[in-house]
N, C-alpha and C. Protein backbone atom coordinates (compact mmCIF):
# COMPACT_ATOMS: atom_id res chain seq x y z
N UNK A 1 -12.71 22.51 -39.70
CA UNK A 1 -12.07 21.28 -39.30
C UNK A 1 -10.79 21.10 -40.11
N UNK A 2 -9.59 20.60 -39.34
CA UNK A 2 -8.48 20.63 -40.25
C UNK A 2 -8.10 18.57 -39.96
N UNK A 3 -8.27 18.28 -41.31
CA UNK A 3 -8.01 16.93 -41.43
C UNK A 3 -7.16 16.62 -41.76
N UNK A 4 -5.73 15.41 -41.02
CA UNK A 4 -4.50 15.41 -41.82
C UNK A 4 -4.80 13.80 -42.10
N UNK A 5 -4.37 13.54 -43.66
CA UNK A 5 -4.63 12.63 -44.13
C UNK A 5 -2.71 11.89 -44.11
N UNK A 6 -2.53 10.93 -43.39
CA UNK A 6 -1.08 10.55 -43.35
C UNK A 6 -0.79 8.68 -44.35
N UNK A 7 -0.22 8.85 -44.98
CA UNK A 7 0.00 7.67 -45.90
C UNK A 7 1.55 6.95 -45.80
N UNK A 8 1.60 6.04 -46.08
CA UNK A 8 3.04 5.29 -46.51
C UNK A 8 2.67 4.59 -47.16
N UNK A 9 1.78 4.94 -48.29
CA UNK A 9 1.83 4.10 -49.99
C UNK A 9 0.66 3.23 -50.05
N UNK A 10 -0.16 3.26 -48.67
CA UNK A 10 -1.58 1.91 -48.59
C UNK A 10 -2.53 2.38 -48.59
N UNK A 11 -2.39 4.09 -49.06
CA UNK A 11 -4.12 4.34 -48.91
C UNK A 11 -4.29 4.38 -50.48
N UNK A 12 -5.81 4.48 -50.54
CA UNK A 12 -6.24 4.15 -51.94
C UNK A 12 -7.14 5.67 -52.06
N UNK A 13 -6.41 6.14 -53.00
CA UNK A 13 -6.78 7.94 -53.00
C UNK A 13 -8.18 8.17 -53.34
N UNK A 14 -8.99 7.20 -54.20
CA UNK A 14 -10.73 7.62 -54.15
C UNK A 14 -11.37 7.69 -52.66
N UNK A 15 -11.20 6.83 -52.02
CA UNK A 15 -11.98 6.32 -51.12
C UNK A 15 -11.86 7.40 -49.89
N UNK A 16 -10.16 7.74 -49.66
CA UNK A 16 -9.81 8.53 -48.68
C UNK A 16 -10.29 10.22 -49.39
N UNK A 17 -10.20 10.65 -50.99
CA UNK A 17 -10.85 11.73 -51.06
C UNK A 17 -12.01 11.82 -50.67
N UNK A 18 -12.81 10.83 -50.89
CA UNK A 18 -14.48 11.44 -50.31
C UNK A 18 -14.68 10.95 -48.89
N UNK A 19 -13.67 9.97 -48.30
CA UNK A 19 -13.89 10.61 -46.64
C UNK A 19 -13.51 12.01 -46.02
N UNK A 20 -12.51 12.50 -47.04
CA UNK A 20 -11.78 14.00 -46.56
C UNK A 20 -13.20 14.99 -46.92
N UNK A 21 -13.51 14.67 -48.00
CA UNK A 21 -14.31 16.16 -48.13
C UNK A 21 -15.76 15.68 -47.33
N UNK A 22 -16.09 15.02 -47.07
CA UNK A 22 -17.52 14.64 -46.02
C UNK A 22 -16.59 15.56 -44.43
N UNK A 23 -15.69 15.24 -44.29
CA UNK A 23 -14.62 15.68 -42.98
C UNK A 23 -14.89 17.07 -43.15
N UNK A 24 -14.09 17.34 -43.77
CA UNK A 24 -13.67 18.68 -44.11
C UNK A 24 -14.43 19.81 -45.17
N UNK A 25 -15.15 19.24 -45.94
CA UNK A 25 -15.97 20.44 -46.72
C UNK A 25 -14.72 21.21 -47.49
N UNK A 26 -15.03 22.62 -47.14
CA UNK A 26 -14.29 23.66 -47.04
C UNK A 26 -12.97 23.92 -46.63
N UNK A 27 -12.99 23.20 -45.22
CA UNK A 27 -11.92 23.44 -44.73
C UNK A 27 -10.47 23.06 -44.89
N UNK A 28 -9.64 23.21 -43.91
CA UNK A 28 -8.39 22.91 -44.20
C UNK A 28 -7.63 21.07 -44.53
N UNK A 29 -7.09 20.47 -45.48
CA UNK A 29 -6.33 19.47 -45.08
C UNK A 29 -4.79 19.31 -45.85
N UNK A 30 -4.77 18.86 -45.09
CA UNK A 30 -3.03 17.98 -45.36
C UNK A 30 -2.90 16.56 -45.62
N UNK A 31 -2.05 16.44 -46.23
CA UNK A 31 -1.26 15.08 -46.37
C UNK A 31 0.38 15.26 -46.12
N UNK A 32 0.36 14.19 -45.40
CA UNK A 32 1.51 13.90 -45.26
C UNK A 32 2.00 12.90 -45.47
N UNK A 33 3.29 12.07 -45.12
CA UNK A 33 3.85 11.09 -45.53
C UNK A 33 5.39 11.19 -44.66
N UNK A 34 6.13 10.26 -43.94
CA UNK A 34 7.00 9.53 -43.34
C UNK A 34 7.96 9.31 -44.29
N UNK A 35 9.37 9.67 -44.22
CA UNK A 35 10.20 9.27 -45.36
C UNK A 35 11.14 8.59 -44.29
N UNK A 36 11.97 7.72 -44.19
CA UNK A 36 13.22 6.81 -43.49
C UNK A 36 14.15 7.36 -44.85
N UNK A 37 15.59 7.88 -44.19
CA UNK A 37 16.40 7.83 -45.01
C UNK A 37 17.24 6.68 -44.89
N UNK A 38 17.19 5.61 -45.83
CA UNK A 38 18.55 5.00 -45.86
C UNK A 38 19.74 5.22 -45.64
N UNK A 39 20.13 3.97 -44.31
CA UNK A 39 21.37 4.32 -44.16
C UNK A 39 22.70 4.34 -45.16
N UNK A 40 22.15 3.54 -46.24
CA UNK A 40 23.31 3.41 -46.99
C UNK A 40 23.23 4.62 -47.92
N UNK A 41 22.18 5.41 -48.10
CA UNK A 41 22.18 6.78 -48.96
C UNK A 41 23.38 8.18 -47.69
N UNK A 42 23.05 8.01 -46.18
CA UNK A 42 23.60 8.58 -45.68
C UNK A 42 25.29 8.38 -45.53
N UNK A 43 25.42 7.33 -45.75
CA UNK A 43 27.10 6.56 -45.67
C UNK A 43 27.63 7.03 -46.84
N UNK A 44 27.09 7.05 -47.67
CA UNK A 44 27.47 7.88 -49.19
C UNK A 44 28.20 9.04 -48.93
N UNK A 45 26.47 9.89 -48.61
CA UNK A 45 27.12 11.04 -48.39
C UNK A 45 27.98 11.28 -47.47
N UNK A 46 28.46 10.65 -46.54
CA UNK A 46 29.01 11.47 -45.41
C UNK A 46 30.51 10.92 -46.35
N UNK A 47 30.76 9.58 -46.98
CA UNK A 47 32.13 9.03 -47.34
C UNK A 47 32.82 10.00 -48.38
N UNK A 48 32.12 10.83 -49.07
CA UNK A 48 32.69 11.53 -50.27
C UNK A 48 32.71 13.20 -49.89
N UNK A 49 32.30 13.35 -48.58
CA UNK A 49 32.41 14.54 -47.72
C UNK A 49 33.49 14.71 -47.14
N UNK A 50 33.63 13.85 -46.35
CA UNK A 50 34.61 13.90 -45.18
C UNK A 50 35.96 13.91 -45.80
N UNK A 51 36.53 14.53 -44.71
CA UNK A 51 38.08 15.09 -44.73
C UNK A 51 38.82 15.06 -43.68
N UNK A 52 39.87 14.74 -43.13
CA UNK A 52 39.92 14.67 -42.07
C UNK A 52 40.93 16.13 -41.52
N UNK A 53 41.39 16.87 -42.74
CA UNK A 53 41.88 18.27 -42.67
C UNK A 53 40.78 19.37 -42.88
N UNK A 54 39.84 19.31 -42.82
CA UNK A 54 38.42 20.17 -43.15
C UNK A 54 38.25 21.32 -41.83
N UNK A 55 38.29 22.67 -42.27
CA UNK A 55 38.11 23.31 -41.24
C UNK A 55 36.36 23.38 -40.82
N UNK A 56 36.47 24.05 -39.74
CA UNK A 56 34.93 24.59 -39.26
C UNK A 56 33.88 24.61 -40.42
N UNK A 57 34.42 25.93 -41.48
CA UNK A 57 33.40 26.55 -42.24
C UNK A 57 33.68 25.14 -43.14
N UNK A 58 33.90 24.80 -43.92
CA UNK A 58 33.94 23.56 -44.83
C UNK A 58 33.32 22.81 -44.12
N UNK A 59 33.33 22.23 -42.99
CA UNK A 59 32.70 21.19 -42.14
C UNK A 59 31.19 21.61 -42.24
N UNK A 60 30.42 22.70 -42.06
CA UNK A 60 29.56 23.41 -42.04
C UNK A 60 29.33 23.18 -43.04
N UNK A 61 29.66 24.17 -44.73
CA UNK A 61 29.39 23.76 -45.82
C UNK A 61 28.74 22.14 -46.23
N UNK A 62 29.51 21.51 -45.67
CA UNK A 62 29.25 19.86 -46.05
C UNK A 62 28.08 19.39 -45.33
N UNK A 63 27.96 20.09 -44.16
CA UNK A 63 26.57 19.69 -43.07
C UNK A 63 25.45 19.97 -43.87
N UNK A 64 25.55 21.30 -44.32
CA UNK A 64 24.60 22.39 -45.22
C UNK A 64 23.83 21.48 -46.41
N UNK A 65 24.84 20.71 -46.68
CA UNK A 65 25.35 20.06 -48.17
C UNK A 65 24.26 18.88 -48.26
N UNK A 66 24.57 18.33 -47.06
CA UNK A 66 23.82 16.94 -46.84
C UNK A 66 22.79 17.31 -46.21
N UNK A 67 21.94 18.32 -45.92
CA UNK A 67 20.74 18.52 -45.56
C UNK A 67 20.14 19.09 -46.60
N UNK A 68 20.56 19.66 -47.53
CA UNK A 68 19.50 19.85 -48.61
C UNK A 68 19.73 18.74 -49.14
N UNK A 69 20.51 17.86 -49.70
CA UNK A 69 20.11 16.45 -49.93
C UNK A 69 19.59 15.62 -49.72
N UNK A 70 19.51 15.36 -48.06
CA UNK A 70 18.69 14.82 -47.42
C UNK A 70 17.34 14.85 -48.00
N UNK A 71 17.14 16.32 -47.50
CA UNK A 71 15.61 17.60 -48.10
C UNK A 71 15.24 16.74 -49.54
N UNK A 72 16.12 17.02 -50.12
CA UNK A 72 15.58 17.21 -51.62
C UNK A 72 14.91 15.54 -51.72
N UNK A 73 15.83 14.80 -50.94
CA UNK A 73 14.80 13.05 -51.00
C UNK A 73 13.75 13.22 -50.27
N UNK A 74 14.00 13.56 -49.36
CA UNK A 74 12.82 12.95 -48.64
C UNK A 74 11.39 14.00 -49.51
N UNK A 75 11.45 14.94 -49.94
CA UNK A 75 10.62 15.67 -50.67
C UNK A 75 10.10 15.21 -51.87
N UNK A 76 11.20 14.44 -52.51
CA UNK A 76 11.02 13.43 -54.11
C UNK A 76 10.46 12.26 -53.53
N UNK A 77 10.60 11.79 -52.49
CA UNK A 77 10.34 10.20 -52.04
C UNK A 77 8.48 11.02 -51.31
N UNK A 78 8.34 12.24 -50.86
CA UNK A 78 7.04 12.39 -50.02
C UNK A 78 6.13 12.52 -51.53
N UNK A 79 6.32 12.90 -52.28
CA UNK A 79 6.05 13.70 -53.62
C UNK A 79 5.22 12.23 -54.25
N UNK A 80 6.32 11.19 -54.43
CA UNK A 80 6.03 9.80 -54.89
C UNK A 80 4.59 9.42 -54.31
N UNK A 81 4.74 9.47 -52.41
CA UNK A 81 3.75 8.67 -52.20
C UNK A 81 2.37 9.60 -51.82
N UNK A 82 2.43 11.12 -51.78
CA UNK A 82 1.34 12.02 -51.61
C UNK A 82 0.60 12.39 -52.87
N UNK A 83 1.28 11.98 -53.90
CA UNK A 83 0.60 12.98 -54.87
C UNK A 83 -1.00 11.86 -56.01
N UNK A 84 -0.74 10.99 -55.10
CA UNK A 84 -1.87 10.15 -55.89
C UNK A 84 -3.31 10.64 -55.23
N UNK A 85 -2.94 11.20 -53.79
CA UNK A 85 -3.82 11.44 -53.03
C UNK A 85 -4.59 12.85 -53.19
N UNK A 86 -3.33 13.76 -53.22
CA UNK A 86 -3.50 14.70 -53.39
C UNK A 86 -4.08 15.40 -55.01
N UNK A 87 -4.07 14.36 -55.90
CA UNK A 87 -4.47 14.39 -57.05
C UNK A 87 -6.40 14.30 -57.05
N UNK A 88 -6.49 12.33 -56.37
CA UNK A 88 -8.01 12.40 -55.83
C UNK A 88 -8.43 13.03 -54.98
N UNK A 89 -7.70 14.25 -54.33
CA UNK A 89 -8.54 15.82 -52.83
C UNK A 89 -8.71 16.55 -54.45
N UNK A 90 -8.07 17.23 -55.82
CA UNK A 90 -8.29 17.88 -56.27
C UNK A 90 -9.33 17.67 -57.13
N UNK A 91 -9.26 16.57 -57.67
CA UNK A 91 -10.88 15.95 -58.19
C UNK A 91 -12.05 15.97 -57.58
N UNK A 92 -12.14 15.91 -56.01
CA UNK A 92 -13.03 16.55 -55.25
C UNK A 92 -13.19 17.56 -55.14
N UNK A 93 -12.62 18.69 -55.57
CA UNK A 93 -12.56 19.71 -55.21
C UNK A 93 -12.03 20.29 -53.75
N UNK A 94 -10.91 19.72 -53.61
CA UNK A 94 -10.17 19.80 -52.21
C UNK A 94 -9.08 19.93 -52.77
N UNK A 95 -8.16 21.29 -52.09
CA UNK A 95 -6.90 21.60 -52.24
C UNK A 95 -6.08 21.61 -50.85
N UNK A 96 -5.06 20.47 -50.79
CA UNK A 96 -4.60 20.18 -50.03
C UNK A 96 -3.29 20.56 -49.99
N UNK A 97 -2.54 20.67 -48.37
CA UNK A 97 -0.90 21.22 -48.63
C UNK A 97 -0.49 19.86 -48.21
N UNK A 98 0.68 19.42 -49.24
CA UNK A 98 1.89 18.27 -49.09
C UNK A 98 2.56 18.91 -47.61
N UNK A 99 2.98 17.90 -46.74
CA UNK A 99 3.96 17.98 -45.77
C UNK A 99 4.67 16.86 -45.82
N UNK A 100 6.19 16.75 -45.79
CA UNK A 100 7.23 15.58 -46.00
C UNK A 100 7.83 15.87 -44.77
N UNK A 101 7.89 14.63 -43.68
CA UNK A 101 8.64 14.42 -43.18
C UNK A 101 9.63 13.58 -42.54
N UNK A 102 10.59 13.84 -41.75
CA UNK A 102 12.03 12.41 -42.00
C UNK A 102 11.61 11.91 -40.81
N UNK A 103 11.33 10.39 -40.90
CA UNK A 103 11.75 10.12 -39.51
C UNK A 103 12.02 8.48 -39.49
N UNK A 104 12.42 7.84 -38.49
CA UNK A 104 12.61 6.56 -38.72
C UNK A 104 11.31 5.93 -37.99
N UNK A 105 10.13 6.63 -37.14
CA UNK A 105 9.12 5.59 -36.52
C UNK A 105 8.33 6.75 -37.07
N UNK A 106 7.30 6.13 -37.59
CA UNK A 106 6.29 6.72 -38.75
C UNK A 106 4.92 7.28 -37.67
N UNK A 107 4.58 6.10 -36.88
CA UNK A 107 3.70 6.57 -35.93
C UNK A 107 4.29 7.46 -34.95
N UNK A 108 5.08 7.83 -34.15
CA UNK A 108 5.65 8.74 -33.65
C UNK A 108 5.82 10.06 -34.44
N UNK A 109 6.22 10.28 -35.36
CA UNK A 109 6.22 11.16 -36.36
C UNK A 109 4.83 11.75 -36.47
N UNK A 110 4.07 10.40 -36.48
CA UNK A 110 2.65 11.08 -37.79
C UNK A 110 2.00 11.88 -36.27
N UNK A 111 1.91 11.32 -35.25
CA UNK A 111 1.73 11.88 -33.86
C UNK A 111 1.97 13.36 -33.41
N UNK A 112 3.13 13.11 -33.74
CA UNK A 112 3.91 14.70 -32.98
C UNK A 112 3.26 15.69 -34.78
N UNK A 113 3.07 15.08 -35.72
CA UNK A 113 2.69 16.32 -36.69
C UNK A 113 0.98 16.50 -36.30
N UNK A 114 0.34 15.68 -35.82
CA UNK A 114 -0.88 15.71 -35.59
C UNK A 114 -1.08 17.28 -34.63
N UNK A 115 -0.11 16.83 -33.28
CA UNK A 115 -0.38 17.42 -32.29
C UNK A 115 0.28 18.95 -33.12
N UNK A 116 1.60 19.12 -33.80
CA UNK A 116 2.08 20.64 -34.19
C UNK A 116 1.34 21.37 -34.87
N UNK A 117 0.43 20.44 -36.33
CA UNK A 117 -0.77 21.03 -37.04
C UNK A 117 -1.98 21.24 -36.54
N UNK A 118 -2.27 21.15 -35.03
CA UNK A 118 -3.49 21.00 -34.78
C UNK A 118 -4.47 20.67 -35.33
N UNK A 119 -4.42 19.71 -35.90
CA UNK A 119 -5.60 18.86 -36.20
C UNK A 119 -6.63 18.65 -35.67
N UNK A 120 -7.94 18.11 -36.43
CA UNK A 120 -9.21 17.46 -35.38
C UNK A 120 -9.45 16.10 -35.62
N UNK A 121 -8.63 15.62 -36.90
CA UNK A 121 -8.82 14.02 -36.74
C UNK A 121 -7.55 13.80 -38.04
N UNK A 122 -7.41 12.61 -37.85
CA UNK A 122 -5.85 11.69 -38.53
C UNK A 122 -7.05 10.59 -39.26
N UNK A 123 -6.60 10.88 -40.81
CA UNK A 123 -6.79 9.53 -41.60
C UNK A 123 -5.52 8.74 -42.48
N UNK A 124 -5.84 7.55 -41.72
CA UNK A 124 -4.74 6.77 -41.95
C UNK A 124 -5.36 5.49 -43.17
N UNK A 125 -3.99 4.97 -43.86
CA UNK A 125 -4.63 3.78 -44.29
C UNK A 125 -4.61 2.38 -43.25
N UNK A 126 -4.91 1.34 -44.02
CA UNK A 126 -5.13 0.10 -42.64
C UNK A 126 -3.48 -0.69 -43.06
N UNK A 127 -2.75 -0.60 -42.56
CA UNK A 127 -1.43 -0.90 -42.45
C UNK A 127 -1.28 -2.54 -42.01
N UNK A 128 -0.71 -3.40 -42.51
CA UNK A 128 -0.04 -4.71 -41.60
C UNK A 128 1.11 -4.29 -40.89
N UNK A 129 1.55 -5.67 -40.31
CA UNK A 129 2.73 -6.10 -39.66
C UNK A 129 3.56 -6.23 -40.94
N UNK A 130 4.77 -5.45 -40.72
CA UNK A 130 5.86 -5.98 -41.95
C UNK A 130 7.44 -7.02 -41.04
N UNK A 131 6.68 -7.24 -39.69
CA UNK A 131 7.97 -7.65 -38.85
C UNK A 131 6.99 -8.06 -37.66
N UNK A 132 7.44 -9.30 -37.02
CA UNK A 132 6.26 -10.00 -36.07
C UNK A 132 6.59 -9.15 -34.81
N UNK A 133 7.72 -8.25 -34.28
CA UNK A 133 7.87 -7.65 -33.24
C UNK A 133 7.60 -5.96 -33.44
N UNK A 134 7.13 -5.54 -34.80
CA UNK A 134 6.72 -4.29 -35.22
C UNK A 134 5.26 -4.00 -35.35
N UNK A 135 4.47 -3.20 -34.61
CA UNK A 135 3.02 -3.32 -35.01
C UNK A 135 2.84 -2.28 -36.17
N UNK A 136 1.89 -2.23 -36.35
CA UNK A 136 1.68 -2.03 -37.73
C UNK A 136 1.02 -0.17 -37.57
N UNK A 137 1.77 0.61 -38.41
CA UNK A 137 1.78 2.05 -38.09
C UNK A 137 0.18 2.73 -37.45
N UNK A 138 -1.05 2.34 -38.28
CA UNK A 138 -2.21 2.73 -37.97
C UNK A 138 -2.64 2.54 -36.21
N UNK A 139 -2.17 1.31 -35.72
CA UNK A 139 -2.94 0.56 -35.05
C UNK A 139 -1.80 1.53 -33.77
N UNK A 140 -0.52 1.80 -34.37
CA UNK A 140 0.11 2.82 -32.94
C UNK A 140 -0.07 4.03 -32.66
N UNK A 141 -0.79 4.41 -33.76
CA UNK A 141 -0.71 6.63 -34.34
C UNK A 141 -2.51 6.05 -33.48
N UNK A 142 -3.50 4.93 -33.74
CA UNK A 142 -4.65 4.92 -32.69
C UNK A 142 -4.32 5.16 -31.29
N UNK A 143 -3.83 4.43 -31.16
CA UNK A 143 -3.13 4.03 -29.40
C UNK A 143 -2.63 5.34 -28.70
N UNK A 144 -1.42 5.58 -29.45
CA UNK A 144 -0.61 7.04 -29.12
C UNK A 144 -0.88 8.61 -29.30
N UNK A 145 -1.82 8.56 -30.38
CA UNK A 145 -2.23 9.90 -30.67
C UNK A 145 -3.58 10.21 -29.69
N UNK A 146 -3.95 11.31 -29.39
CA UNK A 146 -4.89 11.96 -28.85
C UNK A 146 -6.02 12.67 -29.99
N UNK A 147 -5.92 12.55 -31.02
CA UNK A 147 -7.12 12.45 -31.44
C UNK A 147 -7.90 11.82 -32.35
N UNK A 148 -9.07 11.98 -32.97
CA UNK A 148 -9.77 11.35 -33.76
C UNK A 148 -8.71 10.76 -34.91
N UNK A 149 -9.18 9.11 -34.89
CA UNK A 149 -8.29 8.44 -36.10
C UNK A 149 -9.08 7.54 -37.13
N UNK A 150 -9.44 8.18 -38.06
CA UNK A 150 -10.27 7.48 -39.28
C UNK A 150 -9.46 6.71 -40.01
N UNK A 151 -9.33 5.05 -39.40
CA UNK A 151 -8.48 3.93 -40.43
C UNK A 151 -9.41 3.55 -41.87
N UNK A 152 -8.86 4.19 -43.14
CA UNK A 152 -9.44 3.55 -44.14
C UNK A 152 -8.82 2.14 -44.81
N UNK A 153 -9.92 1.06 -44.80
CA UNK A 153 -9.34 -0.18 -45.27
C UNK A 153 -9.66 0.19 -47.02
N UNK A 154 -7.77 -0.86 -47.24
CA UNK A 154 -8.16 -0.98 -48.48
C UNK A 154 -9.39 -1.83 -49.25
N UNK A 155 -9.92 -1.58 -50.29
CA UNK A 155 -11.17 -1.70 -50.93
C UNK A 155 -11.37 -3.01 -51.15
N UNK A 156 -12.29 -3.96 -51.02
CA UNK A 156 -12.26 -5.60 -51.41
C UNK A 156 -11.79 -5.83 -52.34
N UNK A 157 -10.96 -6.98 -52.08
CA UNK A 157 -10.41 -7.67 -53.39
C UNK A 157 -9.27 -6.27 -53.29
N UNK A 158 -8.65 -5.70 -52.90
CA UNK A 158 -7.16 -5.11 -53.23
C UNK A 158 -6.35 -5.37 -51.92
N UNK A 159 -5.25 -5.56 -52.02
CA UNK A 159 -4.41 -5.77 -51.15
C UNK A 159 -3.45 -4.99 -50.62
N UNK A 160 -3.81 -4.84 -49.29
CA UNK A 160 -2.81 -3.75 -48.64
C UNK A 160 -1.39 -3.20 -48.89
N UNK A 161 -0.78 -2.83 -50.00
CA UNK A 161 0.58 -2.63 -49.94
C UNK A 161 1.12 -2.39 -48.16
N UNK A 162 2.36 -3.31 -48.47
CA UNK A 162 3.33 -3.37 -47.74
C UNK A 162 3.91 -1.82 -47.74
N UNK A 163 4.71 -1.12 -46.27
CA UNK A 163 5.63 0.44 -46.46
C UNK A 163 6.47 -0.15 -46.54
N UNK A 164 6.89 -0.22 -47.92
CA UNK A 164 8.19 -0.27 -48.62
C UNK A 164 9.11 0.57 -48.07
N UNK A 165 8.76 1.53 -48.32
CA UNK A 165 10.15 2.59 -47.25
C UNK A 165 10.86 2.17 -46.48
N UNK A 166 10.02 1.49 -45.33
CA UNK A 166 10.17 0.97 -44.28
C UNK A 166 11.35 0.20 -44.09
N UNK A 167 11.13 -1.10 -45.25
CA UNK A 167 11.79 -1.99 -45.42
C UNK A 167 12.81 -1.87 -45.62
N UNK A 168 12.90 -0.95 -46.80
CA UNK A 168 14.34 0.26 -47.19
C UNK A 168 15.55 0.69 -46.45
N UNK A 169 15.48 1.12 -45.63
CA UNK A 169 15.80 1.85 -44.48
C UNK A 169 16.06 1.27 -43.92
N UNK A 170 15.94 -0.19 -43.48
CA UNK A 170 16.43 -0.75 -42.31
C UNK A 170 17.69 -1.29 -42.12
């Protein structure tokens, strides 16, 4: 069974390690995590790039430039919010692979990685509304995804972090 465990900062890493290894045993899992790049991190880069005499290959260079930058955040920002998790899979005795990826709709994202990793089930944490016309990531990756979706609520008495990212980015 390959279980992908997907977060934006609300799961609580005991609880979701020993649902993973009851899941999975042996087998394969992942974590992943949703990064939004800020637009104002991208306005940066593109303002101290640009040239308006810049040939092809320089233009290229600079494209090059701002995608391992890009990379290198969204990898430091996936790093931030996977590795608490991926800390409680190794205390279980579960070795899990990090996957970081960019996107601006988290459930759409966590979706299309479900369906590319072939997965057999998505554990999510239990997410709110951070915006009365935005539903709340868990409750769309249920709806939209095609397969098994294990929502873990946070633990009594703790309170759901808000995806900060989210907020970030907008």
């Amino acid at each position: 069974m390959h279980v992908l465990i997907a977060t934006t900062g609300a799961l609580s890493p005991g609880p979701v390690a020993r649902f993973a290894q009851r899941l999975a045993g042996d087998d394969k899992v992942t974590v992943t995590t949703v990064v939004g790049i800020p637009r104002s991190f991208l306005e940066v880069l593109r303002s101290e790039e640009w040239h308006p005499l810049a040939t092809e290959d320089e233009s290229a260079t600079r494209s090059a430039q701002e995608e391992t930058l890009v990379g290198r955040y969204v990898e430091e920002r996936g790093r931030k919010l996977t590795d608490p998790i991926i800390a409680a899979l190794r205390a279980e005795g579960i070795e899990a692979t990090p996957v970081y990826l960019e996107g601006e709709d988290p459930a759409a994202v966590i979706s299309r990685a479900a369906e590319d990793l072939d997965v057999d089930v998505v554990i999510l944490g239990a997410t709110r509304k951070i915006f009365d016309d935005w539903e709340s990531v868990s409750a769309r990756v249920m709806i939209e995804s095609q397969w098994p979706v294990l929502v873990v609520p946070a633990p009594s008495g703790e309170a759901t972090p808000d995806p900060i990212d989210w907020q970030e980015s907008k």
